[in-house]
N, C-alpha and C. Protein backbone atom coordinates (compact mmCIF):
# COMPACT_ATOMS: atom_id res chain seq x y z
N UNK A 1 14.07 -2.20 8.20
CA UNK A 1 14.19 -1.06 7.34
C UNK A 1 12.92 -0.23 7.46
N UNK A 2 12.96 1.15 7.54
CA UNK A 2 11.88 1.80 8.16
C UNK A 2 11.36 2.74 6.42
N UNK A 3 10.43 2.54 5.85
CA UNK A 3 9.85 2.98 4.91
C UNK A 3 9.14 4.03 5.38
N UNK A 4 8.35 5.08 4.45
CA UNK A 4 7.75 6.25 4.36
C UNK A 4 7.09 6.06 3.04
N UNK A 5 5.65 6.01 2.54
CA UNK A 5 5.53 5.94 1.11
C UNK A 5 4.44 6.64 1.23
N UNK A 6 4.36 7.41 0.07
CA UNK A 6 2.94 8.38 -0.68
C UNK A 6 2.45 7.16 -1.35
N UNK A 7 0.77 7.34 -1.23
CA UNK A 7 0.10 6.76 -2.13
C UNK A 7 -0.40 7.92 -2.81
N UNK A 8 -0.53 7.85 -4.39
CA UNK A 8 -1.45 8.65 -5.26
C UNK A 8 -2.63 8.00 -5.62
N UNK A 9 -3.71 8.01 -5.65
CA UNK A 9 -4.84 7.34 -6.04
C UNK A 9 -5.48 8.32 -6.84
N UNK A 10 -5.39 7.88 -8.37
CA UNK A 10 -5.98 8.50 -9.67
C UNK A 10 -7.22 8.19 -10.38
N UNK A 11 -7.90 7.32 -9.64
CA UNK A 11 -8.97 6.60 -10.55
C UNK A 11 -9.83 6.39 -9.61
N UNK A 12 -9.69 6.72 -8.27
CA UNK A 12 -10.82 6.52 -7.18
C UNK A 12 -10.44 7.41 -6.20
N UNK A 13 -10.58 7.15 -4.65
CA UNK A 13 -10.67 7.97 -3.01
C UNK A 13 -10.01 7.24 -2.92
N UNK A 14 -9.67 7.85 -1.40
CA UNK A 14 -8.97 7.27 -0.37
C UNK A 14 -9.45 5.96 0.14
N UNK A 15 -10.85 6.75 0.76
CA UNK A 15 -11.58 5.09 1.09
C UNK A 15 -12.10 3.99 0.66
N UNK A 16 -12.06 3.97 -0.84
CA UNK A 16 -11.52 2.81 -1.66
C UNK A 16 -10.77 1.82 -1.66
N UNK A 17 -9.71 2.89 -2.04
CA UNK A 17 -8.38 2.28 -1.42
C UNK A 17 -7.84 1.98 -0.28
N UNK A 18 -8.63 2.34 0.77
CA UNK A 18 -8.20 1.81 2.58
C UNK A 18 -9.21 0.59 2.22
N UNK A 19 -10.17 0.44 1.52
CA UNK A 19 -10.82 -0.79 1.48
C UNK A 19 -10.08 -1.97 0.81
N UNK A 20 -8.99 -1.28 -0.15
CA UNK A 20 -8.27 -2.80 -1.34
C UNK A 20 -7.60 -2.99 -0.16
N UNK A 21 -6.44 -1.62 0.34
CA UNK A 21 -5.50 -2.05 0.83
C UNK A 21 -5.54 -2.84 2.28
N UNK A 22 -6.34 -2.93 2.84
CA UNK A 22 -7.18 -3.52 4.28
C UNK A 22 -7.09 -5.35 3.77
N UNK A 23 -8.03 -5.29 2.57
CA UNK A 23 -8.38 -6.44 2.26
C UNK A 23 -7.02 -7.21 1.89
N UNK A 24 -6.18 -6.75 2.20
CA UNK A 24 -5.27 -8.21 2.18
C UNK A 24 -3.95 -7.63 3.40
N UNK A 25 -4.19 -7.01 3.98
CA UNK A 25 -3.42 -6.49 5.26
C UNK A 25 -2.84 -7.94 6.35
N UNK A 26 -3.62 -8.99 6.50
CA UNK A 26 -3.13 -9.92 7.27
C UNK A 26 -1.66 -10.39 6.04
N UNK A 27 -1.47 -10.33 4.87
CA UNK A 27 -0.65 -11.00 3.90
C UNK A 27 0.33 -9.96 4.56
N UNK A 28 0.74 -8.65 4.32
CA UNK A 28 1.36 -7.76 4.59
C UNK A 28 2.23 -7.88 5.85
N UNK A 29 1.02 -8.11 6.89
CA UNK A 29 1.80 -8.50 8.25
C UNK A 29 2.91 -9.72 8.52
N UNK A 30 2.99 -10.50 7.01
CA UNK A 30 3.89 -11.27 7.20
C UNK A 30 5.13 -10.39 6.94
N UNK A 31 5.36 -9.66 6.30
CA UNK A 31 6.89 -8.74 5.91
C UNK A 31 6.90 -7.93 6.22
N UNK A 32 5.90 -6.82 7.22
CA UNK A 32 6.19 -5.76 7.47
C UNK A 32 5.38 -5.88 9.23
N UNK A 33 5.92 -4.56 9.88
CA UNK A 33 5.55 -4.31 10.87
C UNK A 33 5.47 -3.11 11.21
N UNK A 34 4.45 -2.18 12.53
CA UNK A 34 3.98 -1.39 12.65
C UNK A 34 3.81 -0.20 11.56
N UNK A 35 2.53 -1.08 10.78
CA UNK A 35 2.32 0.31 9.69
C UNK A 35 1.29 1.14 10.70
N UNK A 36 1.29 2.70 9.79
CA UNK A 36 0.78 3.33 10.07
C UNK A 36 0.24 4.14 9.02
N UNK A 37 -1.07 3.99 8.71
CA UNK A 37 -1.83 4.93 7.49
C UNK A 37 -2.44 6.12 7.51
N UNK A 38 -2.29 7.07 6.81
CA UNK A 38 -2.56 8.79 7.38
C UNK A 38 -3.17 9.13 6.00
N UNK A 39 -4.22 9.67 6.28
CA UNK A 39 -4.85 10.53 5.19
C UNK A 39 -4.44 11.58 5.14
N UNK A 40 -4.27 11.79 3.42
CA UNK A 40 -3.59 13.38 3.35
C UNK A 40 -4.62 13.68 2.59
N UNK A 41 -4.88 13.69 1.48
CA UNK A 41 -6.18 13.82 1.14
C UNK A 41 -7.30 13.21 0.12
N UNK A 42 -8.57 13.36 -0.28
CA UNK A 42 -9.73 12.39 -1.20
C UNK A 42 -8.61 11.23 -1.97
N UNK A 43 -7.21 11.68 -2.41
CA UNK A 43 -6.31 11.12 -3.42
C UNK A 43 -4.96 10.91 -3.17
N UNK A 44 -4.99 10.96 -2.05
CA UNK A 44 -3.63 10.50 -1.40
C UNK A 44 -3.20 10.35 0.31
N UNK A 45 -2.30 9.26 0.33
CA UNK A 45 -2.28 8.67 1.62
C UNK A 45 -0.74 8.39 1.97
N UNK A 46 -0.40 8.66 3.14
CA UNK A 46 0.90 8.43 3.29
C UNK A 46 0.88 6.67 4.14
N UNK A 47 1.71 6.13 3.70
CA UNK A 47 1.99 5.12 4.41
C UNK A 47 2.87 4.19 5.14
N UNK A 48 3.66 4.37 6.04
CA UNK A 48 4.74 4.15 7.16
C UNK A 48 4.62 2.78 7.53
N UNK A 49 6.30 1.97 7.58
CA UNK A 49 6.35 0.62 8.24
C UNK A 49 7.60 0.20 8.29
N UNK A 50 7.67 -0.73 8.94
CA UNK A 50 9.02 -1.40 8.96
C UNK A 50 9.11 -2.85 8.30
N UNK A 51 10.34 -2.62 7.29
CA UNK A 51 10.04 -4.29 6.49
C UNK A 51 10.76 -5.39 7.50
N UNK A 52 10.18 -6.27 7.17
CA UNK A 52 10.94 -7.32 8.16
C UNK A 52 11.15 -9.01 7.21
N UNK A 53 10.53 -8.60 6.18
CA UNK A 53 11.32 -9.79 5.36
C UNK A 53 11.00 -9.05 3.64
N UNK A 54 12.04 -8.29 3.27
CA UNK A 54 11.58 -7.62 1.66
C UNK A 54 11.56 -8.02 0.81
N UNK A 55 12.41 -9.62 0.82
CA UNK A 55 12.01 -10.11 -0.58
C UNK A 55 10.48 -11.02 -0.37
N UNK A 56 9.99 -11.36 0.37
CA UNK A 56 8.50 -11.28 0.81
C UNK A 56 7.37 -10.24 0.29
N UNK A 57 7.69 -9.26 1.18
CA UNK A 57 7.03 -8.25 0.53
C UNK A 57 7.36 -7.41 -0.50
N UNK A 58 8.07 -7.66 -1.30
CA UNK A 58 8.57 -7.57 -2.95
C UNK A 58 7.56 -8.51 -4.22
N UNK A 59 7.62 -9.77 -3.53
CA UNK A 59 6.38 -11.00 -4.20
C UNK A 59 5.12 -10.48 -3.97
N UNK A 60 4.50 -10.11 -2.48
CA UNK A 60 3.67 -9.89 -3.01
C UNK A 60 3.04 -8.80 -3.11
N UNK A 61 3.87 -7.36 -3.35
CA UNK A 61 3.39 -6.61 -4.20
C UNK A 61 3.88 -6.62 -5.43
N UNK A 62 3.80 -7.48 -5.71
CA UNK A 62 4.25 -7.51 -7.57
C UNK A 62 3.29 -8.58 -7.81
N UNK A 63 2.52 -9.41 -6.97
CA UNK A 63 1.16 -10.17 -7.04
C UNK A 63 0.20 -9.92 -8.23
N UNK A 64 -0.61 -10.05 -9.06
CA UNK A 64 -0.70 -10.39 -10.01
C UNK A 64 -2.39 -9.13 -9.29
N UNK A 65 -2.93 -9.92 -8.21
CA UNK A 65 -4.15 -9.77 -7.95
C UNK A 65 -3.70 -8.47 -7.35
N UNK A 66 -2.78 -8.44 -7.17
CA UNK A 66 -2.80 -6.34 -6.30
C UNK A 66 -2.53 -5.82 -7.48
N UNK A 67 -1.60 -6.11 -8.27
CA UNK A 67 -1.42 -5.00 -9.61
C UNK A 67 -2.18 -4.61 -10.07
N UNK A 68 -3.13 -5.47 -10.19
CA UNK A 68 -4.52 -5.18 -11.11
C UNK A 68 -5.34 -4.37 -10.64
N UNK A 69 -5.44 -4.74 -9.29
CA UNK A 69 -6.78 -3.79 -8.57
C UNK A 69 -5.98 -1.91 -8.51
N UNK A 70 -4.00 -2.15 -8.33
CA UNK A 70 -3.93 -0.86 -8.07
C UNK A 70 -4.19 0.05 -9.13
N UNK A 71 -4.18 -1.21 -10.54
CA UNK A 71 -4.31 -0.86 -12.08
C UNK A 71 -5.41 0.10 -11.85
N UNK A 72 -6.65 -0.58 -11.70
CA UNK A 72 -7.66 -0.27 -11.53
C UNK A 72 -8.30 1.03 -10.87
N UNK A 73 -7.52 1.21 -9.75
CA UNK A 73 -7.72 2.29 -8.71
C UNK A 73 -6.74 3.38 -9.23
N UNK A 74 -5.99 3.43 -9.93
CA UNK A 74 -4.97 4.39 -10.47
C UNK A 74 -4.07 4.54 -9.73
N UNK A 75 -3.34 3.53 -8.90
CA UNK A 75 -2.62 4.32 -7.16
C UNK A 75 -0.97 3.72 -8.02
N UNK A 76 -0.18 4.76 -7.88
CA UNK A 76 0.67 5.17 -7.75
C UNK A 76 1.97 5.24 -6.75
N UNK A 77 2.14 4.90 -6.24
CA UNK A 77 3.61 4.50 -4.83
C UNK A 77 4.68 5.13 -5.11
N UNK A 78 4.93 5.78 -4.30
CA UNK A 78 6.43 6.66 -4.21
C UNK A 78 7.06 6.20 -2.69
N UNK A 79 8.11 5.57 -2.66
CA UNK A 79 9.00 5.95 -1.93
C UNK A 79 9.73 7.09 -1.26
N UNK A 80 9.27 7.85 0.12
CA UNK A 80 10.00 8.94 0.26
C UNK A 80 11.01 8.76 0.78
């Protein structure tokens, strides 16, 4: 399944957030494949992939330790 998602980031940058979202990128690579991350701008990022197991990557973005940090960072996810 080929995704397209906006990130909004309200409470920090971009490169913040390429720093949370990096820091657990090997977990990711278990359910998804060829992402691709694009800066749009200081507060938002588009982000492209293909899922390859979703109720995988359903667990763990609903992870306890990402919620918090996205809590934290103000980021926002839209599905386009």
């Amino acid at each position: 399944m080929e995704i397209v998602a906006k990130v909004s980031i309200k409470k920090s940058n971009f490169d913040e957030w390429l720093d949370f979202f990096n820091a657990y990128k090997d977990r990711r690579d278990e359910f998804i494949e060829n992402e691709i991350v694009e800066k749009i701008s200081e507060n938002e990022a588009k982000v492209s992939f293909t899922i390859i197991n979703l109720d995988g990557l359903t667990q763990l973005s609903s992870s306890e330790d990402i919620t918090a940090r996205e809590k934290e960072l103000g980021i926002i996810t839209e599905i386009l």
